[in-house]
PDB file of N, CA and C in Angstrom:
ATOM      1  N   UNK A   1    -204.323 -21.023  76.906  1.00  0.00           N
ATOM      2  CA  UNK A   1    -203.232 -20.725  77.798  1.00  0.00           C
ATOM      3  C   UNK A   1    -203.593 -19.498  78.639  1.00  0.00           C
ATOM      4  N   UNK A   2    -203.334 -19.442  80.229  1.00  0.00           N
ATOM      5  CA  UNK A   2    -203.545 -18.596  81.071  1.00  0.00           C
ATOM      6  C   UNK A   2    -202.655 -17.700  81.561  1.00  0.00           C
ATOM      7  N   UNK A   3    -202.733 -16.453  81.173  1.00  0.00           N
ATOM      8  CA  UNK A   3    -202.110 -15.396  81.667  1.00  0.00           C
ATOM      9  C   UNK A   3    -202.344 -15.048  82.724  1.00  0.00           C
ATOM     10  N   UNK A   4    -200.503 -15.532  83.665  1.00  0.00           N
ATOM     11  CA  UNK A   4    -199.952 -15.403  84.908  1.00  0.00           C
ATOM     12  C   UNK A   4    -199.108 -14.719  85.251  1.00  0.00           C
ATOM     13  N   UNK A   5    -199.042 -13.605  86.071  1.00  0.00           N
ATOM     14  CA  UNK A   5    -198.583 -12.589  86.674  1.00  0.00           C
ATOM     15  C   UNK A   5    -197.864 -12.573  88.286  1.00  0.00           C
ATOM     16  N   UNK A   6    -197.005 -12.469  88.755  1.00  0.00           N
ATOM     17  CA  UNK A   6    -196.262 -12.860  89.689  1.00  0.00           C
ATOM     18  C   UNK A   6    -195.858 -10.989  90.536  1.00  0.00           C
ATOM     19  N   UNK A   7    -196.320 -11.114  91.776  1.00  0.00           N
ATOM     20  CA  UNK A   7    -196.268  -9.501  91.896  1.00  0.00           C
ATOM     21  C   UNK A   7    -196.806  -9.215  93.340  1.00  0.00           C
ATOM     22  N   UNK A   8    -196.345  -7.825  93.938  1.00  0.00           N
ATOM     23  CA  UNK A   8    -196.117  -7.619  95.361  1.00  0.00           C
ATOM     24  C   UNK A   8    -197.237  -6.592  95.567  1.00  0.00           C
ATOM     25  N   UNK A   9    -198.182  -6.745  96.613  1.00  0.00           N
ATOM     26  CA  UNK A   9    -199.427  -6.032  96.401  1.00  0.00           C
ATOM     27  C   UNK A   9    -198.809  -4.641  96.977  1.00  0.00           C
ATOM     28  N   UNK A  10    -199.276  -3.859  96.339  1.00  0.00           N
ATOM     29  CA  UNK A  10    -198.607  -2.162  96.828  1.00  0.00           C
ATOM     30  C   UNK A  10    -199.724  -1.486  97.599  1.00  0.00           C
ATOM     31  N   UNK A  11    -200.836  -1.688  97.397  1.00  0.00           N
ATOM     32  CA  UNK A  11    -202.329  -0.876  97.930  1.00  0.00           C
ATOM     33  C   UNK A  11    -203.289  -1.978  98.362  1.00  0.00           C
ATOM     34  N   UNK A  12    -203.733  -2.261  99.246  1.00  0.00           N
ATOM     35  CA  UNK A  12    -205.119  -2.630  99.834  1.00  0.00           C
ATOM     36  C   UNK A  12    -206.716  -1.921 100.693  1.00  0.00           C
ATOM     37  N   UNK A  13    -206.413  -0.538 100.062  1.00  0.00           N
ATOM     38  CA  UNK A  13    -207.364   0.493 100.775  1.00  0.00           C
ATOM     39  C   UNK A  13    -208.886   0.291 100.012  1.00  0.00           C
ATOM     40  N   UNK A  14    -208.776  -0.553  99.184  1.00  0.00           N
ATOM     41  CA  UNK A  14    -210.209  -0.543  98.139  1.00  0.00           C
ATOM     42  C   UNK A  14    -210.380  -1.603  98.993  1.00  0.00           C
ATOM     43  N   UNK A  15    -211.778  -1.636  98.511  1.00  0.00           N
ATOM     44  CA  UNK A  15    -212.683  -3.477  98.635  1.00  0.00           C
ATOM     45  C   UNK A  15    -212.760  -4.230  98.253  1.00  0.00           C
ATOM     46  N   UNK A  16    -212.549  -5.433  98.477  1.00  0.00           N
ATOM     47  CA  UNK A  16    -212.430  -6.346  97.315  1.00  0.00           C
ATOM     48  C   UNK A  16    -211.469  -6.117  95.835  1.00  0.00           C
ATOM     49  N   UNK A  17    -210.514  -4.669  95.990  1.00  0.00           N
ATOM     50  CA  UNK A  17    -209.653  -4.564  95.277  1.00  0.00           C
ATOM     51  C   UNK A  17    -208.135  -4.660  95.278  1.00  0.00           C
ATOM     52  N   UNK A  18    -206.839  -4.970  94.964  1.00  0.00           N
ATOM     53  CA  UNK A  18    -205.926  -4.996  95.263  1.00  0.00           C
ATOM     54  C   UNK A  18    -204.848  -4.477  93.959  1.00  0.00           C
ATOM     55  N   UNK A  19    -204.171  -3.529  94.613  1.00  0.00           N
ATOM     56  CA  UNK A  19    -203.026  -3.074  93.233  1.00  0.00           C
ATOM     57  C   UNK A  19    -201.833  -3.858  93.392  1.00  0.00           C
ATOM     58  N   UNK A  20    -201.510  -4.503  92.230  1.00  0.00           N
ATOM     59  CA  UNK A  20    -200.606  -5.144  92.337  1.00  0.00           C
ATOM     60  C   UNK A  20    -199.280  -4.721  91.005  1.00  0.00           C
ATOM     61  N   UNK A  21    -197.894  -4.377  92.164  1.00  0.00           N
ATOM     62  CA  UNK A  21    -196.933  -4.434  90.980  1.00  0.00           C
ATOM     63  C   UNK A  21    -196.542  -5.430  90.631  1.00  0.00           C
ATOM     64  N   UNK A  22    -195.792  -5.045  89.452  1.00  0.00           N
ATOM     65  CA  UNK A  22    -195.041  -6.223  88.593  1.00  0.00           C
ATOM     66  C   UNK A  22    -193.583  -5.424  88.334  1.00  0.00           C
ATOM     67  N   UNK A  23    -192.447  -5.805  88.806  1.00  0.00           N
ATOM     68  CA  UNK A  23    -191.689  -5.261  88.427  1.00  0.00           C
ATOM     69  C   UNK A  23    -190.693  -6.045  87.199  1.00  0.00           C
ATOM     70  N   UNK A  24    -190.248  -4.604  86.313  1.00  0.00           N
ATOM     71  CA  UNK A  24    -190.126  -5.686  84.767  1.00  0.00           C
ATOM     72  C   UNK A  24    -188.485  -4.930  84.676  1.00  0.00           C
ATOM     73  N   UNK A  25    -187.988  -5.667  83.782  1.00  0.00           N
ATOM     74  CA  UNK A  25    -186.100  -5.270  83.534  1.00  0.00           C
ATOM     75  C   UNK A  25    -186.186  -5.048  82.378  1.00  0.00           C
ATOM     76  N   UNK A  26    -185.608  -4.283  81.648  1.00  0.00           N
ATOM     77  CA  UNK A  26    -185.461  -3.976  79.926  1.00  0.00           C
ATOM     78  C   UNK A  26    -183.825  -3.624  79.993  1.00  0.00           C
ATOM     79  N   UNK A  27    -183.307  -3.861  78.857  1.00  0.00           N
ATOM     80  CA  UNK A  27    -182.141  -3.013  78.308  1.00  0.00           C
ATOM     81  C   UNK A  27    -182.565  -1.904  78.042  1.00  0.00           C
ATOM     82  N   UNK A  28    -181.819  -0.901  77.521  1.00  0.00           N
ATOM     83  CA  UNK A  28    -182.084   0.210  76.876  1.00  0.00           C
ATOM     84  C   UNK A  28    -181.326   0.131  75.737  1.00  0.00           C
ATOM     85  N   UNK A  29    -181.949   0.684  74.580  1.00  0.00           N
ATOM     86  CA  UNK A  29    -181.623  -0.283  73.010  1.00  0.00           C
ATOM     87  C   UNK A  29    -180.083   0.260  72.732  1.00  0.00           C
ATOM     88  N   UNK A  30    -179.883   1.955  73.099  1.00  0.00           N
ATOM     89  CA  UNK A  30    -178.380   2.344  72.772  1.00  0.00           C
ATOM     90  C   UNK A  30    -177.601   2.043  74.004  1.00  0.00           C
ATOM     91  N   UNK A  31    -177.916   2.447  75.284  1.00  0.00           N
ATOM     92  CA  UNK A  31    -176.644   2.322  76.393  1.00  0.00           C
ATOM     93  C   UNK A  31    -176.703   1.081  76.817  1.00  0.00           C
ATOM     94  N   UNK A  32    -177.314   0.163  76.356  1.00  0.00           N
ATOM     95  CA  UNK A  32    -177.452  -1.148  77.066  1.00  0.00           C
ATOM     96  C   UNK A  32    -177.583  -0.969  78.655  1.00  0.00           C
ATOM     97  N   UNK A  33    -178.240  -0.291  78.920  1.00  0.00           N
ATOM     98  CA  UNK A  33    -178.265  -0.189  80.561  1.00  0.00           C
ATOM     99  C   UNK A  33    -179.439  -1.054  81.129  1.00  0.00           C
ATOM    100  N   UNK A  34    -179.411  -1.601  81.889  1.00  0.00           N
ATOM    101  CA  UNK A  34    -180.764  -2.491  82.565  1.00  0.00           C
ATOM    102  C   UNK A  34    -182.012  -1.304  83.425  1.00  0.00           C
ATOM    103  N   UNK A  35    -183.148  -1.279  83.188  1.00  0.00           N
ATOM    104  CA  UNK A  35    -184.111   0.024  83.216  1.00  0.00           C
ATOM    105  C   UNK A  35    -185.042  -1.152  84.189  1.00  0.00           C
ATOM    106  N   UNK A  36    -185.526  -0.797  85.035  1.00  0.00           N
ATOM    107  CA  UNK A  36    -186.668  -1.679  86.181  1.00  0.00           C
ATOM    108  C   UNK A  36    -187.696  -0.408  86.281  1.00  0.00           C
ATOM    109  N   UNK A  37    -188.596  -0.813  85.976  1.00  0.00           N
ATOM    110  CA  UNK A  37    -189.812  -0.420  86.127  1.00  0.00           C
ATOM    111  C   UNK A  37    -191.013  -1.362  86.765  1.00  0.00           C
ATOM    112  N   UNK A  38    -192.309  -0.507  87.287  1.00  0.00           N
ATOM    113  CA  UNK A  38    -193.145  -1.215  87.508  1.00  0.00           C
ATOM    114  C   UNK A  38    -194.352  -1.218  87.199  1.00  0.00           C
ATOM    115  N   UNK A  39    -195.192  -1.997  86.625  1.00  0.00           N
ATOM    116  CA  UNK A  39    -196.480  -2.214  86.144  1.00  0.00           C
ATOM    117  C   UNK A  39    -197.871  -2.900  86.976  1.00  0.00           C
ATOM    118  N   UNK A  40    -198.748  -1.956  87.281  1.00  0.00           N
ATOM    119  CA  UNK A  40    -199.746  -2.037  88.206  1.00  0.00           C
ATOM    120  C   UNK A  40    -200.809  -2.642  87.310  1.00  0.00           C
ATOM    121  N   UNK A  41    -200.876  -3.292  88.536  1.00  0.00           N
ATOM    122  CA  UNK A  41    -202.699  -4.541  88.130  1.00  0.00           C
ATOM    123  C   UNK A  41    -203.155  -3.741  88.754  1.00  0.00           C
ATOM    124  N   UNK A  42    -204.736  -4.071  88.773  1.00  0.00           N
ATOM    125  CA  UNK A  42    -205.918  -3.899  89.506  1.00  0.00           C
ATOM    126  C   UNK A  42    -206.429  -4.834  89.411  1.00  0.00           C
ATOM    127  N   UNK A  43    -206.166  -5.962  90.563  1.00  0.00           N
ATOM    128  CA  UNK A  43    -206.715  -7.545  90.724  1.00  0.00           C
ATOM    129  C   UNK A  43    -208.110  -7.272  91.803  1.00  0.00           C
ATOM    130  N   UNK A  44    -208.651  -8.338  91.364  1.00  0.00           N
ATOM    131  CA  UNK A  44    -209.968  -8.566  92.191  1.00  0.00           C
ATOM    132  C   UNK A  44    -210.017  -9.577  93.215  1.00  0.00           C
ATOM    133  N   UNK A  45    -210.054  -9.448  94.432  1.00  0.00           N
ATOM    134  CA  UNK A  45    -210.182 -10.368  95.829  1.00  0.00           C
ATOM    135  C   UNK A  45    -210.937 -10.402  96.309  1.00  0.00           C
ATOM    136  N   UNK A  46    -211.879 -11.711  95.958  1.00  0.00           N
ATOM    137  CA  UNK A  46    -212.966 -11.664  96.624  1.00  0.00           C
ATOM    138  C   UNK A  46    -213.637 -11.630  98.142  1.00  0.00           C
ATOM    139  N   UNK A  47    -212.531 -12.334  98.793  1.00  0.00           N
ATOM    140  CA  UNK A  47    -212.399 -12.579 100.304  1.00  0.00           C
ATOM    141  C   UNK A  47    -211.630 -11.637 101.066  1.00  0.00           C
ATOM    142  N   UNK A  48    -211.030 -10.629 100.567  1.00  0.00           N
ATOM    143  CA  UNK A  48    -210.262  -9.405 101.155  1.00  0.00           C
ATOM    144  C   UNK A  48    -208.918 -10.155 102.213  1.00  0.00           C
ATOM    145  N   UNK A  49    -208.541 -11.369 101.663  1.00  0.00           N
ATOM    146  CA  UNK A  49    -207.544 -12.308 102.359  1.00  0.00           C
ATOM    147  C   UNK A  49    -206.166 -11.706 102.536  1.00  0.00           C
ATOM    148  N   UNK A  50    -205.792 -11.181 101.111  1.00  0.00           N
ATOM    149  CA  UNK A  50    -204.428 -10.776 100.870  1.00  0.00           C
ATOM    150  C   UNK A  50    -204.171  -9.233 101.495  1.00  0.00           C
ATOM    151  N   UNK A  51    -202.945  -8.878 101.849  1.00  0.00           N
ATOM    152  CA  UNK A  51    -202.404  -7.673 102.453  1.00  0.00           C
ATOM    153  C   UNK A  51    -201.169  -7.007 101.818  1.00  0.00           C
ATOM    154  N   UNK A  52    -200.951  -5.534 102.283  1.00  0.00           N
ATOM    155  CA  UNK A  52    -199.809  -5.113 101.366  1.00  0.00           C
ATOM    156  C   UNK A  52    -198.082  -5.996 102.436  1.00  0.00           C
ATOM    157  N   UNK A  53    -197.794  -5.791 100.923  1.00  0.00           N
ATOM    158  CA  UNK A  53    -196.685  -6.669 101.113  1.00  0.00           C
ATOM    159  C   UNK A  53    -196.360  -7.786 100.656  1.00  0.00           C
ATOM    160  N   UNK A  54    -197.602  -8.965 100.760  1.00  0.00           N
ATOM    161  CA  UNK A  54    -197.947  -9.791 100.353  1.00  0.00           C
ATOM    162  C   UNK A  54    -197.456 -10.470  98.873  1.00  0.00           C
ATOM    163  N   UNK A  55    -196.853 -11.270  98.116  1.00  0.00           N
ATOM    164  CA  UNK A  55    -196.737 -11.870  97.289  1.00  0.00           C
ATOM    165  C   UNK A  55    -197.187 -12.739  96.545  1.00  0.00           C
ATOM    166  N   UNK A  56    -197.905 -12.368  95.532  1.00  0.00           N
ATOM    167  CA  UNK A  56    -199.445 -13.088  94.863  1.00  0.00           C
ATOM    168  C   UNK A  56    -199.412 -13.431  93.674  1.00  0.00           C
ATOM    169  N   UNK A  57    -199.831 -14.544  92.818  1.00  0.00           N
ATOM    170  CA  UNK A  57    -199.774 -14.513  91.701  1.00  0.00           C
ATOM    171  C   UNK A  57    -201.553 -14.604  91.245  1.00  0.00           C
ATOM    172  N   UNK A  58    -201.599 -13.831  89.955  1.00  0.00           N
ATOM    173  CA  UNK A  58    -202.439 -12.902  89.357  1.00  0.00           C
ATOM    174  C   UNK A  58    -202.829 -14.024  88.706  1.00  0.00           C
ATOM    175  N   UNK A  59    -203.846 -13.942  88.222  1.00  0.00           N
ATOM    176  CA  UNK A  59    -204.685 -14.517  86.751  1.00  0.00           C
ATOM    177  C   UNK A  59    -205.272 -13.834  85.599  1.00  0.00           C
ATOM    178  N   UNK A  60    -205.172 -13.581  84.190  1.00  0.00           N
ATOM    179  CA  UNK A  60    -205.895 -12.761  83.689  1.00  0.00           C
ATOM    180  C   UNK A  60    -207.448 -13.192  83.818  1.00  0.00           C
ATOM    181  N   UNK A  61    -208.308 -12.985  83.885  1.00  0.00           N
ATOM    182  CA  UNK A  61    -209.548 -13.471  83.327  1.00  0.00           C
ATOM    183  C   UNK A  61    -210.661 -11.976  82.752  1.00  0.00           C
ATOM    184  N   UNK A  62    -211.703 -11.986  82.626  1.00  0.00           N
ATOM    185  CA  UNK A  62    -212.772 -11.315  81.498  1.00  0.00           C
ATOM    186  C   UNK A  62    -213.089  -9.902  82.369  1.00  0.00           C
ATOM    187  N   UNK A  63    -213.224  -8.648  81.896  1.00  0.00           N
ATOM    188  CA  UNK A  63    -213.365  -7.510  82.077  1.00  0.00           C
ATOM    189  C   UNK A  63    -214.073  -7.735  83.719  1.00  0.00           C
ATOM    190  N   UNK A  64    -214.057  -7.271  84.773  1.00  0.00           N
ATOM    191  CA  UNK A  64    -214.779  -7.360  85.859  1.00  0.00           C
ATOM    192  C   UNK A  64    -215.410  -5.558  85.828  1.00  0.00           C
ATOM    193  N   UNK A  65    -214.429  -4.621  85.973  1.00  0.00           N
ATOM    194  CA  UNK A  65    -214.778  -3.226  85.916  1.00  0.00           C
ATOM    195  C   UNK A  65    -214.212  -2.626  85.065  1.00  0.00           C
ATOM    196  N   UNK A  66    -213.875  -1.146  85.392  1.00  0.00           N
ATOM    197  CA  UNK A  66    -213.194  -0.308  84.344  1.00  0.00           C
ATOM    198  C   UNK A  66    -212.204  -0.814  84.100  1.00  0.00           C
ATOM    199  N   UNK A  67    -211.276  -1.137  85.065  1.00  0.00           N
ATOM    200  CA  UNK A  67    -210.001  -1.296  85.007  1.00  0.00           C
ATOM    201  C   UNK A  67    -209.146  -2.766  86.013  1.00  0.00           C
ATOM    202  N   UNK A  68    -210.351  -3.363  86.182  1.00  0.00           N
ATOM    203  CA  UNK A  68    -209.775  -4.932  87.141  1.00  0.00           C
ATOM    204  C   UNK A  68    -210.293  -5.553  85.691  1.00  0.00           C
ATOM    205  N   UNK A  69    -209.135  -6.731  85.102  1.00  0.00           N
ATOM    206  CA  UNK A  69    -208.960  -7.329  84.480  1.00  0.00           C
ATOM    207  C   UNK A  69    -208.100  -8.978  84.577  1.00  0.00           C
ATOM    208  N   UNK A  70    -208.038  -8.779  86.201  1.00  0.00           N
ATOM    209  CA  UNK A  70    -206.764  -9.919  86.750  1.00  0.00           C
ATOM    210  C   UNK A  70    -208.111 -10.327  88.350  1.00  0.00           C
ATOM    211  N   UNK A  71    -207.590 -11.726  88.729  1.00  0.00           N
ATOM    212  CA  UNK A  71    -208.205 -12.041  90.026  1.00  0.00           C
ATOM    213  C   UNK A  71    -207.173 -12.686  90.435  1.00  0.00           C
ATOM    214  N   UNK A  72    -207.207 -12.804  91.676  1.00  0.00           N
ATOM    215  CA  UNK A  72    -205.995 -13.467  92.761  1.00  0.00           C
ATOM    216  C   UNK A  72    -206.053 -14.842  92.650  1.00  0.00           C
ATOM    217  N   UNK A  73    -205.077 -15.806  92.241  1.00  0.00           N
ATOM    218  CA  UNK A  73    -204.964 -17.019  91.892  1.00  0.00           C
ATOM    219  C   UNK A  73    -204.450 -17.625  93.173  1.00  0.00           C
ATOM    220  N   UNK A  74    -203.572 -17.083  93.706  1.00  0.00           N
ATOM    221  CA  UNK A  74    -202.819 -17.652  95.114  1.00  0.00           C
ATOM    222  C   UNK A  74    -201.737 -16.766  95.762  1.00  0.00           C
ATOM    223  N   UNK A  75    -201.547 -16.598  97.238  1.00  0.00           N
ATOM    224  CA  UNK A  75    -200.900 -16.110  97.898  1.00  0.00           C
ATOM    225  C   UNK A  75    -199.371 -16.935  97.653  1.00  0.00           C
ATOM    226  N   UNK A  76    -198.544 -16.515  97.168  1.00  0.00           N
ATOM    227  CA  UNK A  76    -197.179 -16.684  97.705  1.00  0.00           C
ATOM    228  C   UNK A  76    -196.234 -16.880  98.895  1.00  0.00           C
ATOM    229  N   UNK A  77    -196.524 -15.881  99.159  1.00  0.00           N
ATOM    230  CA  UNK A  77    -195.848 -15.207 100.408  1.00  0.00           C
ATOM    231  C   UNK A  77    -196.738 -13.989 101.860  1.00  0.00           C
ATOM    232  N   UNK A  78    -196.351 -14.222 102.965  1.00  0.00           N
ATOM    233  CA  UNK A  78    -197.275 -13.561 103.618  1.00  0.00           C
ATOM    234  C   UNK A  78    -196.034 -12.050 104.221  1.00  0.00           C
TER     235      UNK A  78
END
């Protein structure tokens, strides 16, 4: 099974790199309050296709660098 990630590219200043958020909802365990946060990829693009703004879904696949661990599966949204 393939780990898929759904998320709005925030940075395109690298090469062939792209930061991508994920924004996530939690309760909070005593006030029950709804908490949104966001969690950054470092996806790999090989074709430098995608732009900020952009709406992309992620793929996990095998260590590429320090810290790219995801590659661009498909554009969403432009």
């Amino acid at each position: 099974m393939m780990r898929k990630r759904i998320g709005i590219i925030l940075s395109d200043k690298m090469n062939k790199t792209r930061v991508v958020g994920e924004v996530v909802k939690r309760k909070h365990k005593i006030y029950k309050k709804n908490i949104y946060y966001t969690r950054k990829y470092f996806v790999h693009d090989e074709q430098n296709k995608s732009n900020k703004g952009n709406t992309v879904e992620i793929i996990f696949t095998r260590p590429l660098s320090k810290k790219k661990r995801w590659n661009l599966f498909k554009i969403i949204k432009f």
